[in-house]
PDB file of N, CA and C in Angstrom:
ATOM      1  N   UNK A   1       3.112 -15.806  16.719  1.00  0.00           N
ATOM      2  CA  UNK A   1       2.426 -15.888  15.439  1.00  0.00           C
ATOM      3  C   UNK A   1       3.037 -14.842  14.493  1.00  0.00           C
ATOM      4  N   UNK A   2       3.217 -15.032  13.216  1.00  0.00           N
ATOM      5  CA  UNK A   2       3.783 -14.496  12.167  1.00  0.00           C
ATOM      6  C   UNK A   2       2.962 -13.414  11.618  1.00  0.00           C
ATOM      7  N   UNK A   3       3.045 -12.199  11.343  1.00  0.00           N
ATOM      8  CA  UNK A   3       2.683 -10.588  10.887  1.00  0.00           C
ATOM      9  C   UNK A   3       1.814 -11.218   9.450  1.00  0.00           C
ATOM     10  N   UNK A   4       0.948 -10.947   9.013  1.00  0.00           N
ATOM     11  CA  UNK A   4       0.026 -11.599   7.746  1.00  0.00           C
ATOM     12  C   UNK A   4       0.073  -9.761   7.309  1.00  0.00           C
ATOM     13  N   UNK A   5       0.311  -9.360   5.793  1.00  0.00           N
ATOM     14  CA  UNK A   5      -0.096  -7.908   5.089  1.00  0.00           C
ATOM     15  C   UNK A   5      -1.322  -8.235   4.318  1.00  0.00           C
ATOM     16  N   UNK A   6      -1.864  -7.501   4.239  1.00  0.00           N
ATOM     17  CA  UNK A   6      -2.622  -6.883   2.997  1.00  0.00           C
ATOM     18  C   UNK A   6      -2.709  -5.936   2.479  1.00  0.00           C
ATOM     19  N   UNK A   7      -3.900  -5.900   1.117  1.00  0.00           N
ATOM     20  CA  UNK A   7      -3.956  -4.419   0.688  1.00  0.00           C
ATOM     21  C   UNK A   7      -4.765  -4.331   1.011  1.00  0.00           C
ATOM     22  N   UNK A   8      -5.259  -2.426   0.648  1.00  0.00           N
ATOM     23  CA  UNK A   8      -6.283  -1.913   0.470  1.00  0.00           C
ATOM     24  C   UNK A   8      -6.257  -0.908  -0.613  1.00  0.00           C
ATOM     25  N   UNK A   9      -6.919  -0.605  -1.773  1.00  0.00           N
ATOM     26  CA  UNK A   9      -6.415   0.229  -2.623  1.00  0.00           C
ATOM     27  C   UNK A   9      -7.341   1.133  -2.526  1.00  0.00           C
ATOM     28  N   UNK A  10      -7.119   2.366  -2.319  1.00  0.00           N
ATOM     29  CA  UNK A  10      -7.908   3.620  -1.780  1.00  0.00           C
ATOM     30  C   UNK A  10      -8.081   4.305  -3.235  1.00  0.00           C
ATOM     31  N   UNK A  11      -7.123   4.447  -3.909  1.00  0.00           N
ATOM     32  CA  UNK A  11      -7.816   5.579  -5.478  1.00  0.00           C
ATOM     33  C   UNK A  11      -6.680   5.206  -6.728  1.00  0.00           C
ATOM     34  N   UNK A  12      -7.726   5.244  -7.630  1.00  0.00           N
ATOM     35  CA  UNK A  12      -6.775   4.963  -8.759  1.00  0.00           C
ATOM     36  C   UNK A  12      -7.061   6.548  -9.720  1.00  0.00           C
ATOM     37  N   UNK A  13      -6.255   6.947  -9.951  1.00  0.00           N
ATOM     38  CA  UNK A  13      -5.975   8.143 -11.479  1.00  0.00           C
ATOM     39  C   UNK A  13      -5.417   7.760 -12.443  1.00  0.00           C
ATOM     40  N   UNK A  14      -5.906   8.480 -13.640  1.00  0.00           N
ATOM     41  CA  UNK A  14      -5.828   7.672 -14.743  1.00  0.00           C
ATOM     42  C   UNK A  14      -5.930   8.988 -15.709  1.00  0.00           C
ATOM     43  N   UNK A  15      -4.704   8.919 -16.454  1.00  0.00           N
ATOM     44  CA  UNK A  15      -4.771  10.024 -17.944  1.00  0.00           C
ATOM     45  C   UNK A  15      -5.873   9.251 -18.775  1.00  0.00           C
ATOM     46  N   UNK A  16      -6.666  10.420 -18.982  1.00  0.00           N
ATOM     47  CA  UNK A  16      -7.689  10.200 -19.911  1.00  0.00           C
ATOM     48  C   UNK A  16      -7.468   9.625 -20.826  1.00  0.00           C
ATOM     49  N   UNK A  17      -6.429  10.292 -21.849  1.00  0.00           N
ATOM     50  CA  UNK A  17      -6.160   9.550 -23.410  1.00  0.00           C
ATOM     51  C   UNK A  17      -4.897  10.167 -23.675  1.00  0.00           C
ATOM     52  N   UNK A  18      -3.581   9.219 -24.137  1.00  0.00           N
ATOM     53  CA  UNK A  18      -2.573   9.170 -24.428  1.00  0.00           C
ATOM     54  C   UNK A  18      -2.479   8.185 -26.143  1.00  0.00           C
ATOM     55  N   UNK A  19      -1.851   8.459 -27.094  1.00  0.00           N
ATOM     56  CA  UNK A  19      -1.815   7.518 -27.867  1.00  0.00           C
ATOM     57  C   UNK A  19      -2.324   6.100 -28.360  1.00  0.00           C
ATOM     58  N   UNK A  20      -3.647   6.952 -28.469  1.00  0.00           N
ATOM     59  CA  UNK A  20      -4.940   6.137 -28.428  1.00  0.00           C
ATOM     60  C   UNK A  20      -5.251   5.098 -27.360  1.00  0.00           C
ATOM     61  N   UNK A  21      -4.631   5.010 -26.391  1.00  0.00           N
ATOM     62  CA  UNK A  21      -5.141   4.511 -24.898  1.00  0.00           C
ATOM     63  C   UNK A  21      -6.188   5.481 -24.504  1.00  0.00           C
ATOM     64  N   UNK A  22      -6.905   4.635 -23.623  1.00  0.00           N
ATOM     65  CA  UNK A  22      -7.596   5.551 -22.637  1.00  0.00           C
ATOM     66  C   UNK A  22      -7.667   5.384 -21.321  1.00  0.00           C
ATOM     67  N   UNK A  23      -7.842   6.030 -20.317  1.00  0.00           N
ATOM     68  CA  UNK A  23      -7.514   5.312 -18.733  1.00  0.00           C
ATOM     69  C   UNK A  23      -6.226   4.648 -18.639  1.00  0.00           C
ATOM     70  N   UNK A  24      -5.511   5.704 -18.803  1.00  0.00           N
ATOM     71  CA  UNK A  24      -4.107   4.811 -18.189  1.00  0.00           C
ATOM     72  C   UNK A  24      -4.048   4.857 -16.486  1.00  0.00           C
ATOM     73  N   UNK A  25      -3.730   4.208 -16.170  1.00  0.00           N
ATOM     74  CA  UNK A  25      -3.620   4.263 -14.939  1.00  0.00           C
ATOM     75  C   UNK A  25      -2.176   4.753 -14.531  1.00  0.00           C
ATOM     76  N   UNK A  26      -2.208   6.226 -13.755  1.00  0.00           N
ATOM     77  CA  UNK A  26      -0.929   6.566 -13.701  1.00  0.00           C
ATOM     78  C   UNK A  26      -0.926   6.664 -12.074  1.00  0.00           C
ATOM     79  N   UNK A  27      -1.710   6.695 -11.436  1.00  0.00           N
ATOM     80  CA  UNK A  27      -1.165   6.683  -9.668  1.00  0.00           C
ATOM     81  C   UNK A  27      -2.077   6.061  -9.209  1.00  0.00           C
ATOM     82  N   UNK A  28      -1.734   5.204  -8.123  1.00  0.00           N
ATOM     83  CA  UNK A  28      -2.655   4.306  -7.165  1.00  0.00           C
ATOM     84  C   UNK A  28      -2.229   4.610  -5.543  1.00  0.00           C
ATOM     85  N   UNK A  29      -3.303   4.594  -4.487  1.00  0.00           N
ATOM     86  CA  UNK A  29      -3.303   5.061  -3.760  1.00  0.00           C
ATOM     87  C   UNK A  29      -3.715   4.180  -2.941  1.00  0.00           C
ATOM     88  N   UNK A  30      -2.963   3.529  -1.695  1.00  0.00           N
ATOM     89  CA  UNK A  30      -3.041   2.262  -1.540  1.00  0.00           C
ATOM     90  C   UNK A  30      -2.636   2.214   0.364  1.00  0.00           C
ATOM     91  N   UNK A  31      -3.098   1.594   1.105  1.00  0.00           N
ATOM     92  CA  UNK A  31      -2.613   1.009   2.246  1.00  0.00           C
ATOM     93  C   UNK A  31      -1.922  -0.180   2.535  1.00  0.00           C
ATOM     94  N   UNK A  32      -1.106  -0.208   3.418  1.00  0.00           N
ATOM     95  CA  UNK A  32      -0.603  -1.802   3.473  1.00  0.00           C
ATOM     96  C   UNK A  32      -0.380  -1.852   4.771  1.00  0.00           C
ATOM     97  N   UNK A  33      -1.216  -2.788   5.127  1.00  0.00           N
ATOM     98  CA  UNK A  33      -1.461  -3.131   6.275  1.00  0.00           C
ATOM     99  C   UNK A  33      -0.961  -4.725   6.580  1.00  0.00           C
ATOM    100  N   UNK A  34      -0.431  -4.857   8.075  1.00  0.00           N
ATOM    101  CA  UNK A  34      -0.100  -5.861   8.893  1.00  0.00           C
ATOM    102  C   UNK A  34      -1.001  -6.074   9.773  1.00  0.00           C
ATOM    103  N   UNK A  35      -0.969  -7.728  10.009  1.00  0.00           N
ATOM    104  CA  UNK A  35      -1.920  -7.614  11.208  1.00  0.00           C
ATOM    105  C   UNK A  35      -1.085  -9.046  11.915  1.00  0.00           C
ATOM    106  N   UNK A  36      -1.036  -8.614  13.353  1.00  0.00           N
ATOM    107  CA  UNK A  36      -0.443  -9.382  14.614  1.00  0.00           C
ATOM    108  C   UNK A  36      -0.956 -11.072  14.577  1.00  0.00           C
ATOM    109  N   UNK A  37      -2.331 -10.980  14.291  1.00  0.00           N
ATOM    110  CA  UNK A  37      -3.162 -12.227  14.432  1.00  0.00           C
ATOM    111  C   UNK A  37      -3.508 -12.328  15.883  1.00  0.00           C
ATOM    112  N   UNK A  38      -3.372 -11.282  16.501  1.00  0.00           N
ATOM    113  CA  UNK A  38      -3.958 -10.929  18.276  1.00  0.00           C
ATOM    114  C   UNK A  38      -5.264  -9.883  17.848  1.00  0.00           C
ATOM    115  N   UNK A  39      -5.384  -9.296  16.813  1.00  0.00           N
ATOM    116  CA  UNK A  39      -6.183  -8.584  17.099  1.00  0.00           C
ATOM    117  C   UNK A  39      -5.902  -7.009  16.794  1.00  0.00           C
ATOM    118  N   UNK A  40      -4.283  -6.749  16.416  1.00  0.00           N
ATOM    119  CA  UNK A  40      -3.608  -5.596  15.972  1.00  0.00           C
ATOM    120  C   UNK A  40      -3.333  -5.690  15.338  1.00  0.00           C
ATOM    121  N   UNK A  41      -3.450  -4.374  14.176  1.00  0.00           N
ATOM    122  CA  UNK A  41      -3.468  -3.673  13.129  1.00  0.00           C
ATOM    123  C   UNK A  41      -2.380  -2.443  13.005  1.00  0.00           C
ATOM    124  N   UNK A  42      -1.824  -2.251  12.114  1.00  0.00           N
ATOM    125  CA  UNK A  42      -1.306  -1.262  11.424  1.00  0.00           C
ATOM    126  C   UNK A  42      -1.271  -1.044  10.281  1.00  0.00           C
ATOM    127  N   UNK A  43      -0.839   0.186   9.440  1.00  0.00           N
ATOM    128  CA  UNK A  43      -1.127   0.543   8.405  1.00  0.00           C
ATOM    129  C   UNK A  43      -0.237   1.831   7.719  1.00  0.00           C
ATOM    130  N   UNK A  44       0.280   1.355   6.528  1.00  0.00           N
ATOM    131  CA  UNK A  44       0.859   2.648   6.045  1.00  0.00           C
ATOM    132  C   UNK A  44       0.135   2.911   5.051  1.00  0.00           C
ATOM    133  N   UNK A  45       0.011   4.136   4.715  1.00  0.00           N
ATOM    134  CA  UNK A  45      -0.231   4.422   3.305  1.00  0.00           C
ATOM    135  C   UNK A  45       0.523   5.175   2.157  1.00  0.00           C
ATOM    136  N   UNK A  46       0.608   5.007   1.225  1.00  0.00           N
ATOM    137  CA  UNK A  46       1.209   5.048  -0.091  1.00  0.00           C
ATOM    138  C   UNK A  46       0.599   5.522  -1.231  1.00  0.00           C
ATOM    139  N   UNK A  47       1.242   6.255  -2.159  1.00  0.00           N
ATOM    140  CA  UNK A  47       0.720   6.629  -3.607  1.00  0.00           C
ATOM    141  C   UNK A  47       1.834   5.531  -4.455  1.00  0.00           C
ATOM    142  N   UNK A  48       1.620   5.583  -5.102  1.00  0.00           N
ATOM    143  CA  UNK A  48       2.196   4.603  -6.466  1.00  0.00           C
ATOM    144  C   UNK A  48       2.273   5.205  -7.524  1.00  0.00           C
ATOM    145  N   UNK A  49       3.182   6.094  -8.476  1.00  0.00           N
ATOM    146  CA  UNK A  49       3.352   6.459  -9.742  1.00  0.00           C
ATOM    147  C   UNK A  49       3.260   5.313 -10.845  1.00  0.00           C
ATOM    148  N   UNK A  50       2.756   5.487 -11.586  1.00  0.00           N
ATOM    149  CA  UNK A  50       2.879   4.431 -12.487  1.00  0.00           C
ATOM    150  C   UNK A  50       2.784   5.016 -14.122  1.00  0.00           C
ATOM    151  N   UNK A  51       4.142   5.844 -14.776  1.00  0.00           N
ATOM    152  CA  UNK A  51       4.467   6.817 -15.970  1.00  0.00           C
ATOM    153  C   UNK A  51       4.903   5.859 -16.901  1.00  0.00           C
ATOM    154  N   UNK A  52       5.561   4.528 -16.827  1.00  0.00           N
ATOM    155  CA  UNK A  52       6.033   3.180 -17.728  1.00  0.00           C
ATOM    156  C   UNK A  52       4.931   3.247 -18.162  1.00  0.00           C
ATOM    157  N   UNK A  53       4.546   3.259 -20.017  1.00  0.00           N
ATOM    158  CA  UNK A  53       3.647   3.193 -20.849  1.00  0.00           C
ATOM    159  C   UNK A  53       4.304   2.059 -21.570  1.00  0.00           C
ATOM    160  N   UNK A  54       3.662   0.750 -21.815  1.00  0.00           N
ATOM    161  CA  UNK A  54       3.864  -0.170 -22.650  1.00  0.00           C
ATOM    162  C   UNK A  54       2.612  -0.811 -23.215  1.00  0.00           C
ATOM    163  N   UNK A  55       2.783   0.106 -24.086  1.00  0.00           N
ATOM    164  CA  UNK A  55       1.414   0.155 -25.048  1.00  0.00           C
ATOM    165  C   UNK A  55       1.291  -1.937 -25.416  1.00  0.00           C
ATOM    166  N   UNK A  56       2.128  -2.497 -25.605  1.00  0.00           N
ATOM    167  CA  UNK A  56       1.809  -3.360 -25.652  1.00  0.00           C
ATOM    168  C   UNK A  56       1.733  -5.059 -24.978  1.00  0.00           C
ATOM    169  N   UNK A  57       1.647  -4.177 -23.615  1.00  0.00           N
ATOM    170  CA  UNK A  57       1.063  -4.557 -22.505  1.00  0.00           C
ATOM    171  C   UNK A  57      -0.022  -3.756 -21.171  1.00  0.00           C
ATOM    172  N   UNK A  58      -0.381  -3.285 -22.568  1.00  0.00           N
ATOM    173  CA  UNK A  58      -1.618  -2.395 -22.071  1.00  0.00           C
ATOM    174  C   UNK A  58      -2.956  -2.575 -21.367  1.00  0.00           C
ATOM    175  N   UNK A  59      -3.524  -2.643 -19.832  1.00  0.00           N
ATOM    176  CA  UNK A  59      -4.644  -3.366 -19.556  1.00  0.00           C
ATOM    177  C   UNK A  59      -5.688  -2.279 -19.376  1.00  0.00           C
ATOM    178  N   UNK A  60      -6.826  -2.116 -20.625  1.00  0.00           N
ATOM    179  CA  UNK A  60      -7.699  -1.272 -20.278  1.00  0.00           C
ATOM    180  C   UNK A  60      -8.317  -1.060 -18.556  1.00  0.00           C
ATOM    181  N   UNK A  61      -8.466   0.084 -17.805  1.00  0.00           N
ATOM    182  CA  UNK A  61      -9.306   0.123 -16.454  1.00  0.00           C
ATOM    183  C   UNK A  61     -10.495  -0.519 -16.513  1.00  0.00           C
ATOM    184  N   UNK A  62     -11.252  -0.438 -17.291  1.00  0.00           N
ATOM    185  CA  UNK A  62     -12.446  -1.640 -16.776  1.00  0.00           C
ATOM    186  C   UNK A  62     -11.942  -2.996 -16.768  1.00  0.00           C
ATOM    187  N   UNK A  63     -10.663  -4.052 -17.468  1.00  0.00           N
ATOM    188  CA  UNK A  63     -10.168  -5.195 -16.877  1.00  0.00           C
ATOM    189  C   UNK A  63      -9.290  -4.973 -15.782  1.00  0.00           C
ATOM    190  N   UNK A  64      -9.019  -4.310 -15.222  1.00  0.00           N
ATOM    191  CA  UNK A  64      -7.987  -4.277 -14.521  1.00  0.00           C
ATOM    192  C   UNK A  64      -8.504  -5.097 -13.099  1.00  0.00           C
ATOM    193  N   UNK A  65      -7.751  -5.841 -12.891  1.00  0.00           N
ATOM    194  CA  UNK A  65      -7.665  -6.270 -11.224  1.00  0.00           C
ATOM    195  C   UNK A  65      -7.338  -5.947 -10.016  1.00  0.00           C
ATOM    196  N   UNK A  66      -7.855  -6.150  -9.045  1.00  0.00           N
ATOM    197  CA  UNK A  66      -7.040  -5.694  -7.786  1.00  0.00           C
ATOM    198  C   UNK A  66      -5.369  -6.636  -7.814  1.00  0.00           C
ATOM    199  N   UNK A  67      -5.387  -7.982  -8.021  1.00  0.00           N
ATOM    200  CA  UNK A  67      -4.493  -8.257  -8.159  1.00  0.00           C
ATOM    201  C   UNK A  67      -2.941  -7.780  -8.700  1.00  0.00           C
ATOM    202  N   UNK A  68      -3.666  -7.393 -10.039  1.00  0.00           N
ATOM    203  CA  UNK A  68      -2.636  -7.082 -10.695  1.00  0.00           C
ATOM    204  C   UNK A  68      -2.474  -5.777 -10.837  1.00  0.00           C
ATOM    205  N   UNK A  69      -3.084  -5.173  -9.749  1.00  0.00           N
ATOM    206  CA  UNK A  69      -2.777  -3.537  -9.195  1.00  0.00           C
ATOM    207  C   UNK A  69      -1.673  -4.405  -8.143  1.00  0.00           C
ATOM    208  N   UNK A  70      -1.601  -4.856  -7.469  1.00  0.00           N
ATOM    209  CA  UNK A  70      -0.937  -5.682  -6.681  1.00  0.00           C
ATOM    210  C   UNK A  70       0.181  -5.874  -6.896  1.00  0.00           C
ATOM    211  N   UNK A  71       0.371  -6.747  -8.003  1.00  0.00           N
ATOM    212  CA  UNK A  71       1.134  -7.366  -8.612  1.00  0.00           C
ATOM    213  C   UNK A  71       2.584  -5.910  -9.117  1.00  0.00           C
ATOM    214  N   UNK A  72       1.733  -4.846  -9.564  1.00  0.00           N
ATOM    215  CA  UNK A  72       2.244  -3.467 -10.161  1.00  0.00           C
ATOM    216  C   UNK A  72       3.048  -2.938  -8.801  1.00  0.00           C
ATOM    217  N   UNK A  73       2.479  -2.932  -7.737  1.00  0.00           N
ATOM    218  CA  UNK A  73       3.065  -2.035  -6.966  1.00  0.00           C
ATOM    219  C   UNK A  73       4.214  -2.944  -6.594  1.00  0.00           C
ATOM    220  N   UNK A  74       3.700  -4.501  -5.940  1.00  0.00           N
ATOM    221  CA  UNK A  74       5.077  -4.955  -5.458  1.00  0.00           C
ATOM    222  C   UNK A  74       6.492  -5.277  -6.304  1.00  0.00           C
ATOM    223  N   UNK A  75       6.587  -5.135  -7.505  1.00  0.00           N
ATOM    224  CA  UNK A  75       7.008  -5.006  -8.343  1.00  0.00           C
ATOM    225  C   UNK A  75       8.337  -3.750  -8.708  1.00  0.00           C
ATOM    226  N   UNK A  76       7.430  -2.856  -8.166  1.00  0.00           N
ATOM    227  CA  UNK A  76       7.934  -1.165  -8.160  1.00  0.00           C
ATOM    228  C   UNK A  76       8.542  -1.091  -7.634  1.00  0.00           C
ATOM    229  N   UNK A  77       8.389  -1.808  -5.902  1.00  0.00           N
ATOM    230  CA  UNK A  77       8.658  -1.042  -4.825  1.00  0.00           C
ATOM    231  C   UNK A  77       9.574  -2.033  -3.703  1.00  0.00           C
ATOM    232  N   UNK A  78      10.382  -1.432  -3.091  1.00  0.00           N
ATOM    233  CA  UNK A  78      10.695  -1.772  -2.107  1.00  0.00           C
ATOM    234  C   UNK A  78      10.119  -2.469  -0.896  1.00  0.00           C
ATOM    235  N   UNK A  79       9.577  -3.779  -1.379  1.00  0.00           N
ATOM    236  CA  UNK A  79       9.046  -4.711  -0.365  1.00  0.00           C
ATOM    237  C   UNK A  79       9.637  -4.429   0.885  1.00  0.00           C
ATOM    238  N   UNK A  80      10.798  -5.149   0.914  1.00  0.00           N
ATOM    239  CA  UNK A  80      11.713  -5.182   2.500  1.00  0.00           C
ATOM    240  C   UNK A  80      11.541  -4.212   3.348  1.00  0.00           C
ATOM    241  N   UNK A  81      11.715  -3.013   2.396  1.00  0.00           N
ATOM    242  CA  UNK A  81      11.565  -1.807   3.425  1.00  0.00           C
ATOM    243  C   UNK A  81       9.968  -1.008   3.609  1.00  0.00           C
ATOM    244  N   UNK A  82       9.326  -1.384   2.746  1.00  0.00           N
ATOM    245  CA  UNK A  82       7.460  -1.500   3.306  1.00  0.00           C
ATOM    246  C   UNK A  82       7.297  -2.193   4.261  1.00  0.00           C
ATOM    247  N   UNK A  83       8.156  -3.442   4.248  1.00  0.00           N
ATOM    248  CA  UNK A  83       7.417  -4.653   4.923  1.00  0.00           C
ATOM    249  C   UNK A  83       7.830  -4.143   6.463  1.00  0.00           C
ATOM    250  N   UNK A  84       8.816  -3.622   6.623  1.00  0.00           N
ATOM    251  CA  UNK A  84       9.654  -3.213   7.959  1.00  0.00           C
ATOM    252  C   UNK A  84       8.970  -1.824   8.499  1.00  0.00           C
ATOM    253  N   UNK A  85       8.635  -0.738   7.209  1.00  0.00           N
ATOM    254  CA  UNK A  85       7.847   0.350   7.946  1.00  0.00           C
ATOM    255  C   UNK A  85       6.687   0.033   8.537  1.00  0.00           C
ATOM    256  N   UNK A  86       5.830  -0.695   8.032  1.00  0.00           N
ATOM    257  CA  UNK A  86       4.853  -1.367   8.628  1.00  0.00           C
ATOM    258  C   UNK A  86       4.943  -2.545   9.448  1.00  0.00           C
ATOM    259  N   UNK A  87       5.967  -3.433   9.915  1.00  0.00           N
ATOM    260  CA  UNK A  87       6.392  -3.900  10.691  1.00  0.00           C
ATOM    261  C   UNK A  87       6.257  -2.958  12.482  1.00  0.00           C
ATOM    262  N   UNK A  88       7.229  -1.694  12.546  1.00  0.00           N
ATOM    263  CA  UNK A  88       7.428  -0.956  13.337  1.00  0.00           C
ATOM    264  C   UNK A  88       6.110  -0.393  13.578  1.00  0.00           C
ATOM    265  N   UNK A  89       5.475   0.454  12.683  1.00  0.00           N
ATOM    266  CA  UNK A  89       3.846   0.986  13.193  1.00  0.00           C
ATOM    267  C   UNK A  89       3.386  -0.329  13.678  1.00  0.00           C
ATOM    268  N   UNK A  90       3.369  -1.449  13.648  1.00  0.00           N
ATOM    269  CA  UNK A  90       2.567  -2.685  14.283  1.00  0.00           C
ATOM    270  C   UNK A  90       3.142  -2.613  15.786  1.00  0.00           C
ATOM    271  N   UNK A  91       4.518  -2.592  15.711  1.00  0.00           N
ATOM    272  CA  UNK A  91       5.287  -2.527  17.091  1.00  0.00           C
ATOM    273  C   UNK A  91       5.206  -1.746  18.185  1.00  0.00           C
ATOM    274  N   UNK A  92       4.542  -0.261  17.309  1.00  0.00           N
ATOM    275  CA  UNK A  92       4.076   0.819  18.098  1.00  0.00           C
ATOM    276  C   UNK A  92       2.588   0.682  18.787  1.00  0.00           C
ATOM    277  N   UNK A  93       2.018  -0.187  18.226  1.00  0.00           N
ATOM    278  CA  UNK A  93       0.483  -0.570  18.366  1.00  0.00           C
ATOM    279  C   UNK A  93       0.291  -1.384  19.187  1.00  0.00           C
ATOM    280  N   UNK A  94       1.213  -2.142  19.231  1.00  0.00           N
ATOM    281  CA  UNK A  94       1.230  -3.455  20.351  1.00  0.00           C
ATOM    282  C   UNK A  94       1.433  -2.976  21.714  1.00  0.00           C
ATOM    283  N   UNK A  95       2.228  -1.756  22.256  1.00  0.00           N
ATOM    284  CA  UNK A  95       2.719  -1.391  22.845  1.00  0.00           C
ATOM    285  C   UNK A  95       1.361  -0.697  23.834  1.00  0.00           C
ATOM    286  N   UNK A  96       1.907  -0.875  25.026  1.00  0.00           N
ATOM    287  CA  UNK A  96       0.523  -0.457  26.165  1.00  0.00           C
ATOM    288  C   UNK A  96       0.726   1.152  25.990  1.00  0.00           C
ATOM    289  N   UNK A  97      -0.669   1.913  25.730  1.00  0.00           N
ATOM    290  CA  UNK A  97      -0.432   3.370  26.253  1.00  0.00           C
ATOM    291  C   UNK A  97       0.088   4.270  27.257  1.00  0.00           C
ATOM    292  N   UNK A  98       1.016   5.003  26.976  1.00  0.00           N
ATOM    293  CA  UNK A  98       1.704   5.573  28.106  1.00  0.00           C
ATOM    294  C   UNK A  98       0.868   6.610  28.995  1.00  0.00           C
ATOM    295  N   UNK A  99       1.376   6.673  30.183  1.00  0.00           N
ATOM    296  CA  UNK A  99       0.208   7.237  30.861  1.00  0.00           C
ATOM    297  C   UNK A  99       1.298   8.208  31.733  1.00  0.00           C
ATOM    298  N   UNK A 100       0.900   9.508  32.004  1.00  0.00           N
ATOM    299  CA  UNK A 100       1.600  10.764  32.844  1.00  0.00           C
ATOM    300  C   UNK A 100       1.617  10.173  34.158  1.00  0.00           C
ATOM    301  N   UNK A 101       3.021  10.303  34.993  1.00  0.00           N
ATOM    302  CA  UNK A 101       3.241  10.061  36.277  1.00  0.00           C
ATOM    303  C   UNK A 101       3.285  10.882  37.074  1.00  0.00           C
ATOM    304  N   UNK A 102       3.194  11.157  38.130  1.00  0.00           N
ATOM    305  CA  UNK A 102       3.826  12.648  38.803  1.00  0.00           C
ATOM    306  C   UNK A 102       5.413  12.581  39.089  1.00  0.00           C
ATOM    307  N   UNK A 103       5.981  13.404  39.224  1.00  0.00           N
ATOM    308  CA  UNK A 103       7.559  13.271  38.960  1.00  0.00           C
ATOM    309  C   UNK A 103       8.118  12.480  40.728  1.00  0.00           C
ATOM    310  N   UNK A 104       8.706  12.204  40.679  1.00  0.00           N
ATOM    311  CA  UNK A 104       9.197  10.864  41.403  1.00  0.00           C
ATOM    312  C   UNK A 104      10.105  11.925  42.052  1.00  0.00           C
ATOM    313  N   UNK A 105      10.129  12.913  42.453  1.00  0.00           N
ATOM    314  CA  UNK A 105      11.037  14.353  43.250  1.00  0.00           C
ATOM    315  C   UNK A 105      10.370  15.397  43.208  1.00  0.00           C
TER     316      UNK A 105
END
């Protein structure tokens, strides 16, 4: 069965007031998680800068979406290589706990 991600967005910060904006949203704080479809989980977590001001594509914080917090980060960022760090923490998870032997000599 194929690795399914999601988010989770843990905190958003936001400059108060810049050139008559308010709530810009300048960092998001976010998990991205894989899951096996067995029942395992992993998870990285991430901050997100977000300093690109385009005043006229400006989305006040009370419209803002999870989506298109979404939409912002994958955008930014290096999918492939998210998708693979969190790939490997899944790989580590799957894996049976190692357990101390007594030495074999």
């Amino acid at each position: 069965m194929a690795n399914t991600y999601s988010y989770n967005i843990l905190n958003i910060e936001v400059t108060p007031s810049f050139n008559g904006m308010t709530d810009i949203i300048c960092n998001v704080d976010f998990e991205y998680i894989a899951n096996n479809g067995n029942g395992v989980t992993a998870k990285v977590v991430r901050r997100k800068p977000f300093w690109e001001l385009d005043p006229a594509n400006f989305t006040p914080y009370n419209s803002i979406t999870k989506q298109q917090i979404i939409d912002w980060i994958e955008a930014s960022t290096d999918m492939v290589a998210l998708k693979k760090l969190v790939d490997y923490e899944l790989s580590l998870e799957e894996r049976p706990e190692p357990v101390k032997k007594a030495l074999p000599f």
